[in-house]
PDB file of N, CA and C in Angstrom:
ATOM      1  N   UNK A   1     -44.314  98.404  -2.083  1.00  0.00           N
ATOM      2  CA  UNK A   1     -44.392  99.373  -1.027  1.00  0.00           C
ATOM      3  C   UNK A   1     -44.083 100.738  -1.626  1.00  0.00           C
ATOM      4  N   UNK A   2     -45.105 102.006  -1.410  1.00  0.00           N
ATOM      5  CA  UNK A   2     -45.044 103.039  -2.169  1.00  0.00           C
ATOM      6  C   UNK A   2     -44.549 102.865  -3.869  1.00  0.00           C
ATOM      7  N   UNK A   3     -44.869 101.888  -4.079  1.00  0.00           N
ATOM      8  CA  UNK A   3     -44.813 101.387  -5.737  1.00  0.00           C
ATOM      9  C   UNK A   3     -43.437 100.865  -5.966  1.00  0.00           C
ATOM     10  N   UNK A   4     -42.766 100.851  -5.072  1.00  0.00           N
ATOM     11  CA  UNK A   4     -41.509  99.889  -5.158  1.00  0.00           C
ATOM     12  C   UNK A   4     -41.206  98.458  -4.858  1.00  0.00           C
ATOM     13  N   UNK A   5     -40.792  97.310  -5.252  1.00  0.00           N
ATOM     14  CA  UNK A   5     -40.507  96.414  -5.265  1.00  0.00           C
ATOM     15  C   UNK A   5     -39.732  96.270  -3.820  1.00  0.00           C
ATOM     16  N   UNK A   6     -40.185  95.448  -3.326  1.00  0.00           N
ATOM     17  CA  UNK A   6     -39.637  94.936  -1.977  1.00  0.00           C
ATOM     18  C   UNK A   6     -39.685  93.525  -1.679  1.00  0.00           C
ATOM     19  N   UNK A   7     -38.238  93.207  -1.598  1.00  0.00           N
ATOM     20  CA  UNK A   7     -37.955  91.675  -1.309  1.00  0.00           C
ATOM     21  C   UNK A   7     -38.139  90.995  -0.024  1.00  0.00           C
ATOM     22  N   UNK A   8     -38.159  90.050   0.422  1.00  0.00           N
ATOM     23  CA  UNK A   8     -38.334  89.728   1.721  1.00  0.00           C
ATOM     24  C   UNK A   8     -37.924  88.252   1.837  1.00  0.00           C
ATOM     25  N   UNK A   9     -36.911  88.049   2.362  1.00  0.00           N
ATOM     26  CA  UNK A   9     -36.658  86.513   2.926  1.00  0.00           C
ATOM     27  C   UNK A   9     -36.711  86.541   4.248  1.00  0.00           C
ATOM     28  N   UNK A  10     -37.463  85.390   5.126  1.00  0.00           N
ATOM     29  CA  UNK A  10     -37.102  84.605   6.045  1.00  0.00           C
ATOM     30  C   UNK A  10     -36.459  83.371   6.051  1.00  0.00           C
ATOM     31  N   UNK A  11     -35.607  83.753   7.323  1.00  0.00           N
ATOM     32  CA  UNK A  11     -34.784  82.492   7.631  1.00  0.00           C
ATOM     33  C   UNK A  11     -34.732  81.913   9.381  1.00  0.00           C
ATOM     34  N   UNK A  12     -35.587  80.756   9.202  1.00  0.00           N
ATOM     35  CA  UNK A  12     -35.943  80.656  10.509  1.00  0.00           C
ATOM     36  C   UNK A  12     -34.775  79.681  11.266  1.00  0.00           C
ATOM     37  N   UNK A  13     -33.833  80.073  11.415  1.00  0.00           N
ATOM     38  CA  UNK A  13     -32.924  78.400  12.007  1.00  0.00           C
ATOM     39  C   UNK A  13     -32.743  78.499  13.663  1.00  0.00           C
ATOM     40  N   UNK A  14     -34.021  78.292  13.983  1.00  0.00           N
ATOM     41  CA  UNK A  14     -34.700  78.300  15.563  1.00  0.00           C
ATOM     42  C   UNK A  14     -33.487  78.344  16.467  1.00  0.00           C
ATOM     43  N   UNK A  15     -32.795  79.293  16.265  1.00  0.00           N
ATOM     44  CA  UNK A  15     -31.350  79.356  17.034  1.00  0.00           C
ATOM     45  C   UNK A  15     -30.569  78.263  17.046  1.00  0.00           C
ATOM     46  N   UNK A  16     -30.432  77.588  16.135  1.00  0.00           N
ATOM     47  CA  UNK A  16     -29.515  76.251  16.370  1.00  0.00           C
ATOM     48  C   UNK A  16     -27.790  76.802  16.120  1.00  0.00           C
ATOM     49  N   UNK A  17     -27.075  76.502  16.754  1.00  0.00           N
ATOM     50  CA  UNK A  17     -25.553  77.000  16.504  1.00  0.00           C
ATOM     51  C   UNK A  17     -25.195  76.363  14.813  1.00  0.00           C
ATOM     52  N   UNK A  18     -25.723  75.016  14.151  1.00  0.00           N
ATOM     53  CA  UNK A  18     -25.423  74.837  12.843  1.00  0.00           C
ATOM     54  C   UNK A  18     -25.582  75.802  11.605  1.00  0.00           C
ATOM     55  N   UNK A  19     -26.433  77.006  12.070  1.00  0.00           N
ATOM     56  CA  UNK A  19     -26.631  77.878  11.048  1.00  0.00           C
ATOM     57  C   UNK A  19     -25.863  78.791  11.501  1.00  0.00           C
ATOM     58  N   UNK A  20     -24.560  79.275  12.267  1.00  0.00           N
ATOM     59  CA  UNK A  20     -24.535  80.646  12.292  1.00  0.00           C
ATOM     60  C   UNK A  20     -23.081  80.894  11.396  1.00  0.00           C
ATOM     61  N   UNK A  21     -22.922  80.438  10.986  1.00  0.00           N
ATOM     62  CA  UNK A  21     -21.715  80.380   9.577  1.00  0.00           C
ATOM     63  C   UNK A  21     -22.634  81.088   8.349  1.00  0.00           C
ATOM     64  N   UNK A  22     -23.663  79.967   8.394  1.00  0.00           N
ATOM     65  CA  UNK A  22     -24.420  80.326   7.448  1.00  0.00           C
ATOM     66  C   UNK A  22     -25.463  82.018   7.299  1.00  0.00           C
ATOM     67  N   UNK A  23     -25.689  82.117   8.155  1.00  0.00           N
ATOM     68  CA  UNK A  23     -26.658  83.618   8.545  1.00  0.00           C
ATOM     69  C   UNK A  23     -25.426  84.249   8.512  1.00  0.00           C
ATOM     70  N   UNK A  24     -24.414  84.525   9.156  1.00  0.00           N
ATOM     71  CA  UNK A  24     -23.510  85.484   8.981  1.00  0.00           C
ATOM     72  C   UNK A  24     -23.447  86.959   7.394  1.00  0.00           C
ATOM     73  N   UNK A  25     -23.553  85.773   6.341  1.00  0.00           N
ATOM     74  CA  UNK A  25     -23.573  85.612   4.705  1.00  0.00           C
ATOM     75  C   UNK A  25     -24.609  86.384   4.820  1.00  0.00           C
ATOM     76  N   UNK A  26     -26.140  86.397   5.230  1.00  0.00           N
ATOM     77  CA  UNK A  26     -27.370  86.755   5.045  1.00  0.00           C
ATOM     78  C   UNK A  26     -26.958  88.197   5.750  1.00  0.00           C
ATOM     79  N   UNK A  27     -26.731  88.315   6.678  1.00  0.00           N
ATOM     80  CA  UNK A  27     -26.338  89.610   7.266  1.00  0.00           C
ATOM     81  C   UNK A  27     -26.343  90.845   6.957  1.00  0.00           C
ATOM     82  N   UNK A  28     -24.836  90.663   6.073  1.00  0.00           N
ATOM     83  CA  UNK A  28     -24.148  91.718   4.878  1.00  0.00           C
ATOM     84  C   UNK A  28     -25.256  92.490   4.081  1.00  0.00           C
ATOM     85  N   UNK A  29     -26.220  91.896   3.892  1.00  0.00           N
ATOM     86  CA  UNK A  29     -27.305  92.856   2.913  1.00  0.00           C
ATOM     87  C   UNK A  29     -28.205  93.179   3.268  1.00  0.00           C
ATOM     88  N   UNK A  30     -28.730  92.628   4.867  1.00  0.00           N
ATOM     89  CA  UNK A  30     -29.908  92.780   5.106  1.00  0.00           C
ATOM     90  C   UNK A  30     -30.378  94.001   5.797  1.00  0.00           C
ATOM     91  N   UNK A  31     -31.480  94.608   5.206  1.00  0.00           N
ATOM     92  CA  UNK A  31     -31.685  96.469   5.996  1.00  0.00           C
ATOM     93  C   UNK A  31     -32.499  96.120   6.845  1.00  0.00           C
ATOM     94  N   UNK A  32     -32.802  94.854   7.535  1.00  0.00           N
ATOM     95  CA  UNK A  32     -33.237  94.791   8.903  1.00  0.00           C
ATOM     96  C   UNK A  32     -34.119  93.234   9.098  1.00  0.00           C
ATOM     97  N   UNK A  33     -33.861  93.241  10.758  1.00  0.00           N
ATOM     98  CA  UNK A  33     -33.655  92.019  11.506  1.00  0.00           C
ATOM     99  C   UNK A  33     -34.708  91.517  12.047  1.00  0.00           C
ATOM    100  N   UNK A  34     -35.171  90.695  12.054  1.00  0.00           N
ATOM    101  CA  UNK A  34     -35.889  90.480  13.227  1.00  0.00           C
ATOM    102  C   UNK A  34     -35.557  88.950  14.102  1.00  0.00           C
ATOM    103  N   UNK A  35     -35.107  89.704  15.185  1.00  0.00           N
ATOM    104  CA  UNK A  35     -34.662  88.933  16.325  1.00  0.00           C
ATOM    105  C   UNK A  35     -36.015  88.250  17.565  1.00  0.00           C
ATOM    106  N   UNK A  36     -36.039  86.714  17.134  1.00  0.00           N
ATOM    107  CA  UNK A  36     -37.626  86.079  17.833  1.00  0.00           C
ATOM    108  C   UNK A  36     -36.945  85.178  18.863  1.00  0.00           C
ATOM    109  N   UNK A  37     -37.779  85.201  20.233  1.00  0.00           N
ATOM    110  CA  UNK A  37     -37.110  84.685  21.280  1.00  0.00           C
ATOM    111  C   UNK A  37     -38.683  83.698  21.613  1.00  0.00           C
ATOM    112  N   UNK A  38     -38.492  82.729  22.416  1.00  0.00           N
ATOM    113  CA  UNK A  38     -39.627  82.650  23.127  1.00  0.00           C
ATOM    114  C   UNK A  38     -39.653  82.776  24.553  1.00  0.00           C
ATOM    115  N   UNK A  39     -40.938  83.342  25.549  1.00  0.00           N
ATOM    116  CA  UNK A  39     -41.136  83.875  26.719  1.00  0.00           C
ATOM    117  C   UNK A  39     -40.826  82.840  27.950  1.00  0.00           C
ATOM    118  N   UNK A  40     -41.295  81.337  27.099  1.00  0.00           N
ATOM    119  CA  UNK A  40     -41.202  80.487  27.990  1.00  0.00           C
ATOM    120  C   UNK A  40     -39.848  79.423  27.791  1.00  0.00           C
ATOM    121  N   UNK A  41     -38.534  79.842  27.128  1.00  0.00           N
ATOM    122  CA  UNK A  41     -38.113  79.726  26.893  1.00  0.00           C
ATOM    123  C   UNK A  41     -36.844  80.952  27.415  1.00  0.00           C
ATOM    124  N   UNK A  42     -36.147  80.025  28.540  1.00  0.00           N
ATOM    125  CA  UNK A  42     -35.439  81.301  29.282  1.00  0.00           C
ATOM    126  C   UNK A  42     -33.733  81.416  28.346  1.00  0.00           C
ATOM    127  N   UNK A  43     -33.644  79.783  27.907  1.00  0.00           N
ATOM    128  CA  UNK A  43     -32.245  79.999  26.729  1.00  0.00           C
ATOM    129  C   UNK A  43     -32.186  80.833  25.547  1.00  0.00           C
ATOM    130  N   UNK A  44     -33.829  81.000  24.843  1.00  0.00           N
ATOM    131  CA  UNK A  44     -33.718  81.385  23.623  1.00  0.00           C
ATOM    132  C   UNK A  44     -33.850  82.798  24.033  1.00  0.00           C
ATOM    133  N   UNK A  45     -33.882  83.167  24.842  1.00  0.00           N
ATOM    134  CA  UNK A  45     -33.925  85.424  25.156  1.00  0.00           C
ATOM    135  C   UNK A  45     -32.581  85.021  25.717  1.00  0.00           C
ATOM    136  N   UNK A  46     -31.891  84.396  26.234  1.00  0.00           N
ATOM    137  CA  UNK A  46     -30.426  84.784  26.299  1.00  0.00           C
ATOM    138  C   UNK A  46     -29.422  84.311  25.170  1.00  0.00           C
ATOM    139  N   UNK A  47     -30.084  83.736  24.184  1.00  0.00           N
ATOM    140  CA  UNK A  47     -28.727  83.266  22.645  1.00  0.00           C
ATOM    141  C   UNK A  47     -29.715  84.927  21.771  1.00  0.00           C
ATOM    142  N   UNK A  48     -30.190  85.475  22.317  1.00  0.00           N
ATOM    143  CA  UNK A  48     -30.610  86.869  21.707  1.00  0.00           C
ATOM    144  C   UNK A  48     -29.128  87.435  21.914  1.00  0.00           C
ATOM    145  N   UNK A  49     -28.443  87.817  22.708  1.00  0.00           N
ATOM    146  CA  UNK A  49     -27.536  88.633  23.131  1.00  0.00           C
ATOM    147  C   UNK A  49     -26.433  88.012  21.884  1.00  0.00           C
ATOM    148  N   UNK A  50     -25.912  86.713  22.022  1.00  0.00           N
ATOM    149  CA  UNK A  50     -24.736  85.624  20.946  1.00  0.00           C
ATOM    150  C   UNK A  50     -25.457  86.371  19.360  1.00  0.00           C
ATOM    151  N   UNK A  51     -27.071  86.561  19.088  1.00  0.00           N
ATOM    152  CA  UNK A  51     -27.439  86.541  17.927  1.00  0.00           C
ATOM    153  C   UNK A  51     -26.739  88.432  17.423  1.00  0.00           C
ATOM    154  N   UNK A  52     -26.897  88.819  18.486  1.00  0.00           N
ATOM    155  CA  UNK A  52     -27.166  90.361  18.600  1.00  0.00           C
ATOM    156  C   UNK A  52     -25.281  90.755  18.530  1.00  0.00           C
ATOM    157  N   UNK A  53     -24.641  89.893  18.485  1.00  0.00           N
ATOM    158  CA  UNK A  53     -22.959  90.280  18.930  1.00  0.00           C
ATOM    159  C   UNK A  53     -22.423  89.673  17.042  1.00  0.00           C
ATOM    160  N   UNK A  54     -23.378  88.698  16.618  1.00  0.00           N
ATOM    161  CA  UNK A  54     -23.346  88.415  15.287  1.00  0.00           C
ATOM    162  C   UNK A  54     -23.415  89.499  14.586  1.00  0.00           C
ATOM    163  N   UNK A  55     -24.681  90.133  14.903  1.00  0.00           N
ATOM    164  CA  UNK A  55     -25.106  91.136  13.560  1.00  0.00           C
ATOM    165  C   UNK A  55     -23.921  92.276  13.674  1.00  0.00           C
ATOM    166  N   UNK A  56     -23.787  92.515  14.951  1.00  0.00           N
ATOM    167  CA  UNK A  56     -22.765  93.931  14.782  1.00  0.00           C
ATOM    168  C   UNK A  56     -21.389  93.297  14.717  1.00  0.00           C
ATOM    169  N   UNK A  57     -21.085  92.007  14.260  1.00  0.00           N
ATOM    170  CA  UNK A  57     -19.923  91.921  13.349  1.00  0.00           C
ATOM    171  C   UNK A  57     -20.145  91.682  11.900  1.00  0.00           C
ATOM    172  N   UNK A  58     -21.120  91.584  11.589  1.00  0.00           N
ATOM    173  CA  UNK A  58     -21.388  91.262  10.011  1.00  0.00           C
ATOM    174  C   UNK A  58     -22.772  91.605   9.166  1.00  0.00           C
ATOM    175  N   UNK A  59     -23.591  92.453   9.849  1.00  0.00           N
ATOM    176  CA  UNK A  59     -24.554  93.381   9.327  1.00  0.00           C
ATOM    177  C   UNK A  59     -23.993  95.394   9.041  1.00  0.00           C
ATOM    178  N   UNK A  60     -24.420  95.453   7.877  1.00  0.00           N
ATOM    179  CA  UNK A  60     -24.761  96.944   7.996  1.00  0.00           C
ATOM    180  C   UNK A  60     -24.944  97.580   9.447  1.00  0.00           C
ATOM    181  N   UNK A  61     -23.553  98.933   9.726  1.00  0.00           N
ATOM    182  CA  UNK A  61     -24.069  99.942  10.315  1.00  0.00           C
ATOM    183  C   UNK A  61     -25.206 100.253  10.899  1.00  0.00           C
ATOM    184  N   UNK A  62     -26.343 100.276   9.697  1.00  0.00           N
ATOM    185  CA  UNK A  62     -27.829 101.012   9.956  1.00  0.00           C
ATOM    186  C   UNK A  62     -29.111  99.897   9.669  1.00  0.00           C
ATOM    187  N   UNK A  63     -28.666  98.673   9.834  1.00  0.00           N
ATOM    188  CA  UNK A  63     -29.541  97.783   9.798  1.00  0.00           C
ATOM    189  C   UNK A  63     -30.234  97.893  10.984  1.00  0.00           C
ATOM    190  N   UNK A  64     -32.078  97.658  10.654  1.00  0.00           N
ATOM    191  CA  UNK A  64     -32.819  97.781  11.627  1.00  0.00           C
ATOM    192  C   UNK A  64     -33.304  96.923  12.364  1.00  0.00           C
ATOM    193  N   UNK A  65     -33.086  96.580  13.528  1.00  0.00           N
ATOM    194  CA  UNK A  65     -33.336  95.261  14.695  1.00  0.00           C
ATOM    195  C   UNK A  65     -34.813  95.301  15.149  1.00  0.00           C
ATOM    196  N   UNK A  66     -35.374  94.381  15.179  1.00  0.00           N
ATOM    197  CA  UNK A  66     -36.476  94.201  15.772  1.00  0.00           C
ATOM    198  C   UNK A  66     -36.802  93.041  16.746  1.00  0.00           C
ATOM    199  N   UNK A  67     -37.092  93.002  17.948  1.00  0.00           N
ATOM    200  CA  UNK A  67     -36.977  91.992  18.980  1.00  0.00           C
ATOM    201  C   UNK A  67     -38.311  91.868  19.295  1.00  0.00           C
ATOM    202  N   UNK A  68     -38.435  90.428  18.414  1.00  0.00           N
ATOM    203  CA  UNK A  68     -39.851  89.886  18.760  1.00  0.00           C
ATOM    204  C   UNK A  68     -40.534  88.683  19.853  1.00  0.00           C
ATOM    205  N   UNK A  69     -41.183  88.582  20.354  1.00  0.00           N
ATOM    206  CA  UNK A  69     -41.330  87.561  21.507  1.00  0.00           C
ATOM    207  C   UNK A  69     -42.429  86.949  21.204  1.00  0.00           C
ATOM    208  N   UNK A  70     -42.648  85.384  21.125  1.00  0.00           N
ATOM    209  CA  UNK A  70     -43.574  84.522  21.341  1.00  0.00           C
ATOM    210  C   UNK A  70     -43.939  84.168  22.204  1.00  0.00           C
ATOM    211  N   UNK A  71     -44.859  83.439  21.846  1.00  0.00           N
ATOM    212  CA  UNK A  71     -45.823  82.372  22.826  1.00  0.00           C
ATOM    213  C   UNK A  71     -46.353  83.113  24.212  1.00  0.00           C
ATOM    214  N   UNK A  72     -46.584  85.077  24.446  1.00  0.00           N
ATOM    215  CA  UNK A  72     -46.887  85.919  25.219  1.00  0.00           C
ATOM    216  C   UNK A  72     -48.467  84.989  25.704  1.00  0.00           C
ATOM    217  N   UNK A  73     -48.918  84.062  25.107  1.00  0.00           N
ATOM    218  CA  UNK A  73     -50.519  83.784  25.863  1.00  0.00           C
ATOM    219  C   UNK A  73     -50.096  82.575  26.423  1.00  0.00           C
ATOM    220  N   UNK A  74     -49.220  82.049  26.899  1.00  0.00           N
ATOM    221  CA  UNK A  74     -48.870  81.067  27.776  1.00  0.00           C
ATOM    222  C   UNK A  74     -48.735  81.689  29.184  1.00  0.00           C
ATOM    223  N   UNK A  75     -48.707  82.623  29.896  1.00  0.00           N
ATOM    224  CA  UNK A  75     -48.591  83.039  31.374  1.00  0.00           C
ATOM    225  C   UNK A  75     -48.292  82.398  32.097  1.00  0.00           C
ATOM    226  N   UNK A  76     -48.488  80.994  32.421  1.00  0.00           N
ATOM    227  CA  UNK A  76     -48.339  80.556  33.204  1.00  0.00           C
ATOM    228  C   UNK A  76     -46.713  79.794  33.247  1.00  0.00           C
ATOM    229  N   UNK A  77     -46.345  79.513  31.766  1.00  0.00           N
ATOM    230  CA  UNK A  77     -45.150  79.335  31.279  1.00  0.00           C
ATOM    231  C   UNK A  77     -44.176  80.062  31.051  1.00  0.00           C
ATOM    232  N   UNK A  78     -44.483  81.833  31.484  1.00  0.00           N
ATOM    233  CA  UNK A  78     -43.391  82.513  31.112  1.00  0.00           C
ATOM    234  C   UNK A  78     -41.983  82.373  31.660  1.00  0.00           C
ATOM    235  N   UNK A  79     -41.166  82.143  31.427  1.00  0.00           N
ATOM    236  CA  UNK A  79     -39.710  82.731  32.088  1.00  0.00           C
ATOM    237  C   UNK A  79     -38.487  83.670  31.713  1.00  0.00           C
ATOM    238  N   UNK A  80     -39.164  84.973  31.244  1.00  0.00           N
ATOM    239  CA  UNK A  80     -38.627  85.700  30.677  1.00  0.00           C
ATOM    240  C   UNK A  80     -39.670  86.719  31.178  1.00  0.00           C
ATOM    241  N   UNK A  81     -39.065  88.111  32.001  1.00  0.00           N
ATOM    242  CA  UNK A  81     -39.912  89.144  32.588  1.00  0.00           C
ATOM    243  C   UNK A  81     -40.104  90.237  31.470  1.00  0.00           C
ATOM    244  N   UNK A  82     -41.167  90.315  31.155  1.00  0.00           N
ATOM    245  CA  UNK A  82     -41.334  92.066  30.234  1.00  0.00           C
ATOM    246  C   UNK A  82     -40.226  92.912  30.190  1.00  0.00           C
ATOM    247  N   UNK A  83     -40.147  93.193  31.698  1.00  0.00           N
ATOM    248  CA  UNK A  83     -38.953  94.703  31.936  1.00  0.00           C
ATOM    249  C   UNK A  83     -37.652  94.141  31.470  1.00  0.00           C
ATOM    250  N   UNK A  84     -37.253  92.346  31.318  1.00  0.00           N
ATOM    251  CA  UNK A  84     -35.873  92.188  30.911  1.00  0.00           C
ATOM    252  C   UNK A  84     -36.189  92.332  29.354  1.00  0.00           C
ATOM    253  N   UNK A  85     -37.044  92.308  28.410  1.00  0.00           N
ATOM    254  CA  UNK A  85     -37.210  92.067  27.133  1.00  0.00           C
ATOM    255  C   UNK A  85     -36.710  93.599  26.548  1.00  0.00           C
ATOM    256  N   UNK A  86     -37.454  94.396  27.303  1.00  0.00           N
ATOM    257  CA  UNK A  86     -37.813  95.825  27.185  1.00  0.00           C
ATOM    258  C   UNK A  86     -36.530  96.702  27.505  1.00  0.00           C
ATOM    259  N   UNK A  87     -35.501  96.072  28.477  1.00  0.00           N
ATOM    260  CA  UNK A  87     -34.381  96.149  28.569  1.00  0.00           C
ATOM    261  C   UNK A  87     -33.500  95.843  27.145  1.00  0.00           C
ATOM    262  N   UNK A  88     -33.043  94.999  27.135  1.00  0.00           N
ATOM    263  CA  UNK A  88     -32.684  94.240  25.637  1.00  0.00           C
ATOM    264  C   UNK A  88     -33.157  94.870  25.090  1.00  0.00           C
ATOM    265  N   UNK A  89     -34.193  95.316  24.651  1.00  0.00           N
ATOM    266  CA  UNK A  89     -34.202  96.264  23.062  1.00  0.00           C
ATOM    267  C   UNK A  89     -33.918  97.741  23.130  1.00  0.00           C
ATOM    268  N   UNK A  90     -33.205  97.906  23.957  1.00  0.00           N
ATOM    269  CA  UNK A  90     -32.584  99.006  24.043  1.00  0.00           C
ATOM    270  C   UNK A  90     -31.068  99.289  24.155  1.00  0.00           C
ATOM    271  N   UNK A  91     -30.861  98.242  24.445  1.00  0.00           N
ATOM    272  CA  UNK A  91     -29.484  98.125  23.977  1.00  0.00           C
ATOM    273  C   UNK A  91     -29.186  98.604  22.743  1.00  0.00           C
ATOM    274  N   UNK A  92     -27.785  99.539  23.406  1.00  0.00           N
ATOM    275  CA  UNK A  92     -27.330  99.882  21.857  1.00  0.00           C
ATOM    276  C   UNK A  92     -26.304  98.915  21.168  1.00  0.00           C
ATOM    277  N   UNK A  93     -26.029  98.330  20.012  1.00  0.00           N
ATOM    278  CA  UNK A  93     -24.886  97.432  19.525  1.00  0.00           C
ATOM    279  C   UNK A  93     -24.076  98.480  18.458  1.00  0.00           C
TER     280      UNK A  93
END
């Protein structure tokens, strides 16, 4: 990126509570987040908030959050409203 070397790990541990010891560790270095919920999935946009109370005890200051949402072409399955998503990423931590 602009001729610099840029690393990139993902770590997907589909919100399970067994990883959050572990992500904590990942935290500390990372210059930014991305936080994935799914739409039809009304638990996983609320363990956003538990994920989001993590980072601002053990991420960088100026680490950058990004709140991403799946499975948006299911409609008929949503249970999670736009305006609450859109809410949530505005939160300040």
């Amino acid at each position: 990126m602009d001729r610099q070397k840029v690393k990139l790990q993902i770590y997907d541990t589909a919100g399970q509570e067994r990883f959050r010891s572990i992500t904590s560790s990942y935290y500390r270095d990372a210059d930014a987040l991305l936080l994935v919920y799914d739409v039809t999935n009304r638990l996983s946009f609320e363990n956003i908030r538990n994920w989001l109370a993590q980072v601002k005890e053990f991420a960088k200051d100026n680490v950058q959050i990004t709140l991403v949402c799946n499975k948006i072409d299911l409609h008929g399955q949503r249970r999670v409203k736009t305006e609450e998503a859109v809410q949530l990423a505005h939160v300040r931590i």
